[in-house]
Protein backbone atom coordinates (compact mmCIF):
# COMPACT_ATOMS: atom_id res chain seq x y z
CA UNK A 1 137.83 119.68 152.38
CA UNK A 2 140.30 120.62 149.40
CA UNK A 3 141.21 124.04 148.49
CA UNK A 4 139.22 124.20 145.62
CA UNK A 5 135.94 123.82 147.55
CA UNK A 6 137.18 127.06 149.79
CA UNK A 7 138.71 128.87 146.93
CA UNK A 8 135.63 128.98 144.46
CA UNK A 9 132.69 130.07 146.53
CA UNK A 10 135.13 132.71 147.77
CA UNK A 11 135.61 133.85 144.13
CA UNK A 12 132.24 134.06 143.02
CA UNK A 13 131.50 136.05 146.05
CA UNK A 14 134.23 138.55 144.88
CA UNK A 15 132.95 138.39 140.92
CA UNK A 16 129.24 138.79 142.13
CA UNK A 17 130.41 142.19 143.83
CA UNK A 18 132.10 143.18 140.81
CA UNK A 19 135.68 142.72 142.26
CA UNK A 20 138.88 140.75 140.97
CA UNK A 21 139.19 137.26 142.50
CA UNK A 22 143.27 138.20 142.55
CA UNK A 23 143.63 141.51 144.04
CA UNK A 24 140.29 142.53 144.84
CA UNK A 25 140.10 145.61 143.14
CA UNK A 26 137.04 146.90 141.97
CA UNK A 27 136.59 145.48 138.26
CA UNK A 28 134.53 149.18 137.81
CA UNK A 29 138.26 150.93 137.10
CA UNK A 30 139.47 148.18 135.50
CA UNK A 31 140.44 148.58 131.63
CA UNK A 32 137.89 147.56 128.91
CA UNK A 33 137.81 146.37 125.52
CA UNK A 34 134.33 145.42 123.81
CA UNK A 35 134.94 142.33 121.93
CA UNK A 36 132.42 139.68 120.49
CA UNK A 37 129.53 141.64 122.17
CA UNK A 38 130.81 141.52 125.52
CA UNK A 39 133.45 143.56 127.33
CA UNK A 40 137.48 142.18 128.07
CA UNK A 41 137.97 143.33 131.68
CA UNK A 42 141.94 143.53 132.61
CA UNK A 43 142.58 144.38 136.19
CA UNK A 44 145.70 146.14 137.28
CA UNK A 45 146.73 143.10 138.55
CA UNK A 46 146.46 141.65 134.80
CA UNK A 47 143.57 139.42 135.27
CA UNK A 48 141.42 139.11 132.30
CA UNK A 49 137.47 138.86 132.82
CA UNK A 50 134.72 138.69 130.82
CA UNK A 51 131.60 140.94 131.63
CA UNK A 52 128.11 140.34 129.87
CA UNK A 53 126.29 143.73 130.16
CA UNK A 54 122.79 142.30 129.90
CA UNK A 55 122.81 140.13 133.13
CA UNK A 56 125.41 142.24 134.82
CA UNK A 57 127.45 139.45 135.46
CA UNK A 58 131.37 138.84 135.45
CA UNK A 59 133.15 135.68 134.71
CA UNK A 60 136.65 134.68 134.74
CA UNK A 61 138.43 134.46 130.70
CA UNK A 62 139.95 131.14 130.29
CA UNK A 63 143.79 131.33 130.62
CA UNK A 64 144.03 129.91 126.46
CA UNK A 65 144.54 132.34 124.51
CA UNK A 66 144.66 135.77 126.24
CA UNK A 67 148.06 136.96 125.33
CA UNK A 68 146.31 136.58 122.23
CA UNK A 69 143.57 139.01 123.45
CA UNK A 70 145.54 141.53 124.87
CA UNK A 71 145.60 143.92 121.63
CA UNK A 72 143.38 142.17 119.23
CA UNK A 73 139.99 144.29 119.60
């Protein structure tokens, strides 16, 4: 079994709970920025996720581009 197949399901246990999949922090506390009609999330722990307030649901932001993010909205 590789590592991915442990890490993900693992992950999208923590992101269906609403946590980070680095720290495990609750994603609630987190800093937010609305942006393109969804909210940044950025953990403490500097994770960046995306949360879509109609379905509830968080996903991880691709790693291109978010330095870019960071102060643009």
């Amino acid at each position: 079994m590789t590592q991915q197949r442990v890490v993900e399901p693992v992950q999208e246990w923590l992101l269906a709970q609403g946590r980070c999949t680095g720290c495990g922090e609750s994603l609630e506390e987190a800093e937010k920025q609305e942006c393109q009609g969804f909210w940044m999330v950025i953990c403490q722990c500097e994770r960046v996720f995306i949360y879509d307030a109609r379905t509830g649901v968080y996903r991880r932001r691709a790693l291109r581009g978010v330095s870019s993010w960071r102060g643009a909205y």
